[in-house]
N, C-alpha and C. Protein backbone atom coordinates (compact mmCIF):
# COMPACT_ATOMS: atom_id res chain seq x y z
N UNK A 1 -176.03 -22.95 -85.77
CA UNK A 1 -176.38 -21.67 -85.16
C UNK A 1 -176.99 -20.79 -86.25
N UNK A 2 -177.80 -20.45 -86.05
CA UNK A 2 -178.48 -19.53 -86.74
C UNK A 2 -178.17 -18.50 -86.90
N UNK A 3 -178.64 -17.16 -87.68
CA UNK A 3 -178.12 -15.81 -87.77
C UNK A 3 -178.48 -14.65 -86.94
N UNK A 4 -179.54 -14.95 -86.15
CA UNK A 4 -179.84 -14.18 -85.27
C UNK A 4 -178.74 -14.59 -83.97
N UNK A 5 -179.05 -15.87 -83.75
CA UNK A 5 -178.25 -15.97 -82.75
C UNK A 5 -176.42 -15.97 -82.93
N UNK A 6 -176.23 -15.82 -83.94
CA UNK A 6 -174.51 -15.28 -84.12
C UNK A 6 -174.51 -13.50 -84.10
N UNK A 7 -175.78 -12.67 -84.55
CA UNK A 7 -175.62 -11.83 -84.38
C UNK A 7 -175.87 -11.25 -83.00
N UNK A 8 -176.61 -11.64 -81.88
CA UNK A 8 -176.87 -11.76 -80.65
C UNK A 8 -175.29 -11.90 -79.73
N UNK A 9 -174.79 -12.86 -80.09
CA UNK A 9 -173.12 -13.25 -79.56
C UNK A 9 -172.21 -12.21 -79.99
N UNK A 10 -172.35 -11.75 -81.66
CA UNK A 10 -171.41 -10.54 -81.52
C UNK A 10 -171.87 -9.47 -81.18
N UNK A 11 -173.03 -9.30 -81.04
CA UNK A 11 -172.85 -7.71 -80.64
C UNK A 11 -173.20 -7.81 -78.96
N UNK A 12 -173.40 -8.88 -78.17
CA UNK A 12 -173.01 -8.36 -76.72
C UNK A 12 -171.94 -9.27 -76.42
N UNK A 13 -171.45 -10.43 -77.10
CA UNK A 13 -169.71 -10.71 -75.99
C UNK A 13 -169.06 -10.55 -77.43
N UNK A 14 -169.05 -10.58 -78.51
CA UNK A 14 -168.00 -10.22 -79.46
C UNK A 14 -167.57 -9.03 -79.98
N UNK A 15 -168.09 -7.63 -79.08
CA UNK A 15 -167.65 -6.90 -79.44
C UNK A 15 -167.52 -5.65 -78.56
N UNK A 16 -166.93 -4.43 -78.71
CA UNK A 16 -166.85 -3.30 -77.63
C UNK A 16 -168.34 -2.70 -77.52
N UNK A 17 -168.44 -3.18 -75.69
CA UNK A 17 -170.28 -2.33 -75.32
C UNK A 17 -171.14 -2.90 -75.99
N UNK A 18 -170.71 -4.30 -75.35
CA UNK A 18 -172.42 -6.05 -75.46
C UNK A 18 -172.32 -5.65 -74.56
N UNK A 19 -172.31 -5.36 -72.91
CA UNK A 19 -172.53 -5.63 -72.20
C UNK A 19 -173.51 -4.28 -71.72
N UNK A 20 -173.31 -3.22 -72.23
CA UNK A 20 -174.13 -2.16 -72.68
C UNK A 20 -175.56 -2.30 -73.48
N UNK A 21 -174.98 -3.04 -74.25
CA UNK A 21 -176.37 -2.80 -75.52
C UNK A 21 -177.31 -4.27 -74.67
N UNK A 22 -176.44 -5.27 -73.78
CA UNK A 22 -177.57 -6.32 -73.31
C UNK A 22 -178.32 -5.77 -72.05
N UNK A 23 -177.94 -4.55 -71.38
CA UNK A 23 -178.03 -4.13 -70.51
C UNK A 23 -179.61 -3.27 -71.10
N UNK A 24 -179.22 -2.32 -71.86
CA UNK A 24 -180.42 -1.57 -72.54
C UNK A 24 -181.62 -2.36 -73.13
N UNK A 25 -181.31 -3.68 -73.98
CA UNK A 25 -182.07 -4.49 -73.97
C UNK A 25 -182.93 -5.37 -73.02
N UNK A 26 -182.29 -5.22 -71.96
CA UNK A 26 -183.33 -6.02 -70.58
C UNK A 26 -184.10 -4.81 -70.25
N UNK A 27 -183.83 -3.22 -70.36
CA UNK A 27 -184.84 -2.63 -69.47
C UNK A 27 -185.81 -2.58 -70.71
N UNK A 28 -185.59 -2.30 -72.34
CA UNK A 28 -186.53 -2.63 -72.88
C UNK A 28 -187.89 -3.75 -72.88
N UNK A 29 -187.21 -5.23 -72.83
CA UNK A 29 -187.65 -6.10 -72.43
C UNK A 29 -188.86 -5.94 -71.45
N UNK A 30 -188.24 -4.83 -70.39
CA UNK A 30 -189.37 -4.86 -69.05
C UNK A 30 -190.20 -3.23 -69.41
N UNK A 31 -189.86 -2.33 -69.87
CA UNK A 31 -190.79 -1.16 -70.21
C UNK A 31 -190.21 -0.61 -71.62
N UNK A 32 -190.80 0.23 -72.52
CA UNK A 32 -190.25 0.64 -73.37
C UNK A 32 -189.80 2.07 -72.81
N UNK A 33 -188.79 2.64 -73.09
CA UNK A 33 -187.79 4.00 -72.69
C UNK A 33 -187.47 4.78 -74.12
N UNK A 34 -186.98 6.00 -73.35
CA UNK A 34 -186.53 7.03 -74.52
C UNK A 34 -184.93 7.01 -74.05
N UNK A 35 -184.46 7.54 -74.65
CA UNK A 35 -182.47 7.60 -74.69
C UNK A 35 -182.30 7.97 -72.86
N UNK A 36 -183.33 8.84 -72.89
CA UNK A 36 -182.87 9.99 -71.75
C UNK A 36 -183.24 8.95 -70.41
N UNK A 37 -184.15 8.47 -70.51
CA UNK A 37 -184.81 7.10 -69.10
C UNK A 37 -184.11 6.50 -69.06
N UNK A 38 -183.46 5.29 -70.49
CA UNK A 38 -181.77 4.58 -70.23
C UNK A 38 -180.85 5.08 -69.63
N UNK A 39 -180.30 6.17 -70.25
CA UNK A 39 -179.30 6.64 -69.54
C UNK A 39 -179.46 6.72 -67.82
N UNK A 40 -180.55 7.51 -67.77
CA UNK A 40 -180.49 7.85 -66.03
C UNK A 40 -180.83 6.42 -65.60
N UNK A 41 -181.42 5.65 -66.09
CA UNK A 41 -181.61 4.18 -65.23
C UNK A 41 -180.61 3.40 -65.38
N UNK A 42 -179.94 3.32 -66.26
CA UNK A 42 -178.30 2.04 -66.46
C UNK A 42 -177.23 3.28 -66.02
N UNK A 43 -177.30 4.18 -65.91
CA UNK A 43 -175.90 5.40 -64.94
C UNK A 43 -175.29 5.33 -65.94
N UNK A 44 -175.43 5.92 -67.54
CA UNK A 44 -174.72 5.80 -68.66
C UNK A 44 -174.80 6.83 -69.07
N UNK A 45 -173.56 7.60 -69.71
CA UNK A 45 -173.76 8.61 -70.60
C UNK A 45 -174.96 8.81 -71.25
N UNK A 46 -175.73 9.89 -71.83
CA UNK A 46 -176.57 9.93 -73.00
C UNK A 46 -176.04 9.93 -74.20
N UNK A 47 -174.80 10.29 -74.67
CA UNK A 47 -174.61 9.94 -75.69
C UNK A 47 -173.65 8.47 -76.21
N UNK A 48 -173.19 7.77 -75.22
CA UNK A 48 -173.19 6.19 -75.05
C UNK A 48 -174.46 5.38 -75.07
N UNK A 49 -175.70 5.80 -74.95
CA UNK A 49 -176.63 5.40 -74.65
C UNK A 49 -177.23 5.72 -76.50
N UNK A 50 -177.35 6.38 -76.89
CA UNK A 50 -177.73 6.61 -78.32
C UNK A 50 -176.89 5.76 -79.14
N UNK A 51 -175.56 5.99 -78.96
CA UNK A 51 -174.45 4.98 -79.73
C UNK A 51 -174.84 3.64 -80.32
N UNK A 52 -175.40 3.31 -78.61
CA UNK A 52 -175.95 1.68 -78.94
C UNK A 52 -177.47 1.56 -79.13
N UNK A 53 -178.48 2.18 -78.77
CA UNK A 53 -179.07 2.82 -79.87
C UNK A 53 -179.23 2.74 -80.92
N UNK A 54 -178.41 3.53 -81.55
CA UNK A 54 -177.86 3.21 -83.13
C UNK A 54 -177.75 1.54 -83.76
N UNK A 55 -177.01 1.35 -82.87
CA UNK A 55 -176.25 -0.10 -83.49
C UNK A 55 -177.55 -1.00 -83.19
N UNK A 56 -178.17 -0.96 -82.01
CA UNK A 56 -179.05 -1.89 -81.81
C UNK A 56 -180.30 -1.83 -83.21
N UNK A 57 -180.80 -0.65 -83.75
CA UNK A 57 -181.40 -0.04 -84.63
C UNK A 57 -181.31 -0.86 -85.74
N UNK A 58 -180.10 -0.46 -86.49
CA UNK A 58 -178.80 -0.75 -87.61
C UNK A 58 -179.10 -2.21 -87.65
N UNK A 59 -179.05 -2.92 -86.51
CA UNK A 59 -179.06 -4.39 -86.77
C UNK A 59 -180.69 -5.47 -86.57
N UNK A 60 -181.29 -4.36 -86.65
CA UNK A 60 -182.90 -4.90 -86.49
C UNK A 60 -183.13 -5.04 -84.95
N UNK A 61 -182.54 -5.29 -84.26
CA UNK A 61 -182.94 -5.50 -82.65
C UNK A 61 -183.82 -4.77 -81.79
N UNK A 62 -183.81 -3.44 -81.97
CA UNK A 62 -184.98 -2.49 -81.90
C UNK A 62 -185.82 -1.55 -82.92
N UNK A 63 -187.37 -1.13 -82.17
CA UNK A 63 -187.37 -0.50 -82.81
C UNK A 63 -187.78 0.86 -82.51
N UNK A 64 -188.56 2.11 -82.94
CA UNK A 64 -188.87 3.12 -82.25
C UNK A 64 -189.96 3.88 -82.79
N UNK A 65 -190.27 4.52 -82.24
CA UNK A 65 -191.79 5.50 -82.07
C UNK A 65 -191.58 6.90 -81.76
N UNK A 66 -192.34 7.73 -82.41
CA UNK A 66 -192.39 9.07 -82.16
C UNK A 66 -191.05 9.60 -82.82
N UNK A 67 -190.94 10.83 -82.13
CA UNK A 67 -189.61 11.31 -82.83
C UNK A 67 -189.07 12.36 -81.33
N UNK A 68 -188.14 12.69 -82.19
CA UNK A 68 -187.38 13.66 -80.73
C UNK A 68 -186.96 13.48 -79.84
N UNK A 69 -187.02 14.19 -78.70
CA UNK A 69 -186.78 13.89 -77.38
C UNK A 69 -187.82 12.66 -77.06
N UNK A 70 -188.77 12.73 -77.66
CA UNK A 70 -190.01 11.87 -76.56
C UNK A 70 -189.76 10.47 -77.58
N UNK A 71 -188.91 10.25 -78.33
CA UNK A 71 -188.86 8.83 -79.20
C UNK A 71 -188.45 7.84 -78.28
N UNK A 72 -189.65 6.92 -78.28
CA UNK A 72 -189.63 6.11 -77.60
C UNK A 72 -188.77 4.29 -78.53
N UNK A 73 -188.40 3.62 -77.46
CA UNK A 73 -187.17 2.51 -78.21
C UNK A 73 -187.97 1.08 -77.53
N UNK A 74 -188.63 0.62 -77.95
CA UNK A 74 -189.08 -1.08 -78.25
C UNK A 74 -188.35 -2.35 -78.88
N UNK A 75 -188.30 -3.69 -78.56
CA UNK A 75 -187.90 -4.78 -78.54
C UNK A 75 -188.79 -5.05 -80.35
N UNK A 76 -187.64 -5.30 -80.99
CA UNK A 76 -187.97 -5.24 -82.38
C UNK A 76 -188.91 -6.65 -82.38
N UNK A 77 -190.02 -6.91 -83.88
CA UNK A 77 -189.82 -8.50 -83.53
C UNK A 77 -189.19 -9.20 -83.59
N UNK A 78 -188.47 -9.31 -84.27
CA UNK A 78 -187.02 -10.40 -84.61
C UNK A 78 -186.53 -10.58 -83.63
N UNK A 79 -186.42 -9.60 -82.39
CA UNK A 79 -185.02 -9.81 -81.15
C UNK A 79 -186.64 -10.41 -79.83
N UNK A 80 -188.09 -9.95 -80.20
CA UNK A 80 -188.92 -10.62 -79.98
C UNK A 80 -189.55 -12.18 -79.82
N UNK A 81 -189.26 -12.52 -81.39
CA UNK A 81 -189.42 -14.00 -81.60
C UNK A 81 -188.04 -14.78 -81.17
N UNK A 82 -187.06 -13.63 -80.67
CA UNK A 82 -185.58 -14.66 -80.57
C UNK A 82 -185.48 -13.83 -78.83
N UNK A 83 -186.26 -13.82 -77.97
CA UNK A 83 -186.19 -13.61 -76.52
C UNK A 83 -185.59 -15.11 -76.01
N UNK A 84 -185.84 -15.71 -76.00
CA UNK A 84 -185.25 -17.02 -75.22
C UNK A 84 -183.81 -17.33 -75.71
N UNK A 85 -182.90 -16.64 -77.38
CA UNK A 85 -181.90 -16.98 -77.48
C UNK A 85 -181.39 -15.42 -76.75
N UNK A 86 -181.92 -14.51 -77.10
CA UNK A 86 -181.09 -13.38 -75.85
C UNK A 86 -180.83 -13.90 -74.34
N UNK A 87 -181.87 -14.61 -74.27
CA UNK A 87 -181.83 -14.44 -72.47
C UNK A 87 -181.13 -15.70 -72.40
N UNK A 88 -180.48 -16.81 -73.33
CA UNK A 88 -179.79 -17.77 -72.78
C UNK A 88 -178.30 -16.54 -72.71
N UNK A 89 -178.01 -16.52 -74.25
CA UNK A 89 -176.49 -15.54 -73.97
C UNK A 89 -176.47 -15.03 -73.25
N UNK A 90 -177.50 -13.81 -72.86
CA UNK A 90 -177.12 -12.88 -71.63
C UNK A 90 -177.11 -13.43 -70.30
N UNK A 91 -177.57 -14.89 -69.80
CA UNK A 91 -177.37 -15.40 -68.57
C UNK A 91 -176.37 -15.93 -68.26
N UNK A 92 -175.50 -16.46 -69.38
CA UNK A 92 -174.25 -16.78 -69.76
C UNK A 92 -172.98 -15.59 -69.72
N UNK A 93 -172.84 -14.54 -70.39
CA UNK A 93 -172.24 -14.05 -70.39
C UNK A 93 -172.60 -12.19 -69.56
N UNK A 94 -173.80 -12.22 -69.37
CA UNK A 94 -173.87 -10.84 -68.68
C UNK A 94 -173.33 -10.13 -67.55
N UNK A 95 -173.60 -10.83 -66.75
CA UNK A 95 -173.10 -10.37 -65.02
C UNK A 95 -171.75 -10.50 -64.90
N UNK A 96 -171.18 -11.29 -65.67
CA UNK A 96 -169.52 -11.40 -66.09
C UNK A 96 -169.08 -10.24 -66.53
N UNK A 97 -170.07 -10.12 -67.74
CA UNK A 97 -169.28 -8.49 -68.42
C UNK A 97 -169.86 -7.53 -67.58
N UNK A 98 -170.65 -7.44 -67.05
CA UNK A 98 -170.61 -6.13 -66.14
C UNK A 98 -169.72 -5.89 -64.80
N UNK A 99 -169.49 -7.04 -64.09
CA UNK A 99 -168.55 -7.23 -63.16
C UNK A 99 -166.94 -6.63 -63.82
N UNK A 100 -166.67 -7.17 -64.80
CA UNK A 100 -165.21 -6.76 -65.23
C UNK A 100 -165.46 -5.43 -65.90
N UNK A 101 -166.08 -4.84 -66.08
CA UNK A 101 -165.70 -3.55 -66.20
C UNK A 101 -166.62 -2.03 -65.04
N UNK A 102 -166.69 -2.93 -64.52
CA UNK A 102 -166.81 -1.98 -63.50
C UNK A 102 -165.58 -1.15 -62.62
N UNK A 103 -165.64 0.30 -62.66
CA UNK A 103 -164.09 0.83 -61.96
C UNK A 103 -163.87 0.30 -60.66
């Protein structure tokens, strides 16, 4: 296993809010967004939504544009050239973790 793909496994099933940060990563995947479009489109806090954000950032997985309110958040290349190992984990483990923590 490689290092992308161990870091892919911990940060959406090995750790608190993968199922968050794989969630933010699919709408990236399909448009690029600012904090404020995630939030209102995944029904997430805004500042849960920056959190991972952060971490996604921190660990190369995204990246971003502009600044401010209007900073826009893109699919880094690295989490780019490694789309087919995201989308195996997350078909594997996604709809699971969102099901169990739903209230």
């Amino acid at each position: 296993m490689d290092a992308v793909t161990r870091l892919l496994w911990w940060l959406l099933a090995g750790s608190a809010g993968g199922s968050n940060r794989g969630r933010i990563l699919c709408e990236l995947f399909q448009t690029p967004r600012n904090a404020n479009d995630l939030a209102t489109v995944l029904h997430l806090d805004y500042k849960t939504v920056r959190h991972h954000l952060e971490v996604l950032e921190k660990n190369r997985l995204i990246t971003e544009m502009g600044s401010g309110y209007g900073k826009m958040y893109f699919p880094s290349d690295l989490l780019e050239t490694h789309k087919v190992t995201f989308e195996t984990i997350w078909s594997k483990i996604g709809k699971k973790q969102i099901t169990e923590h739903k209230p």
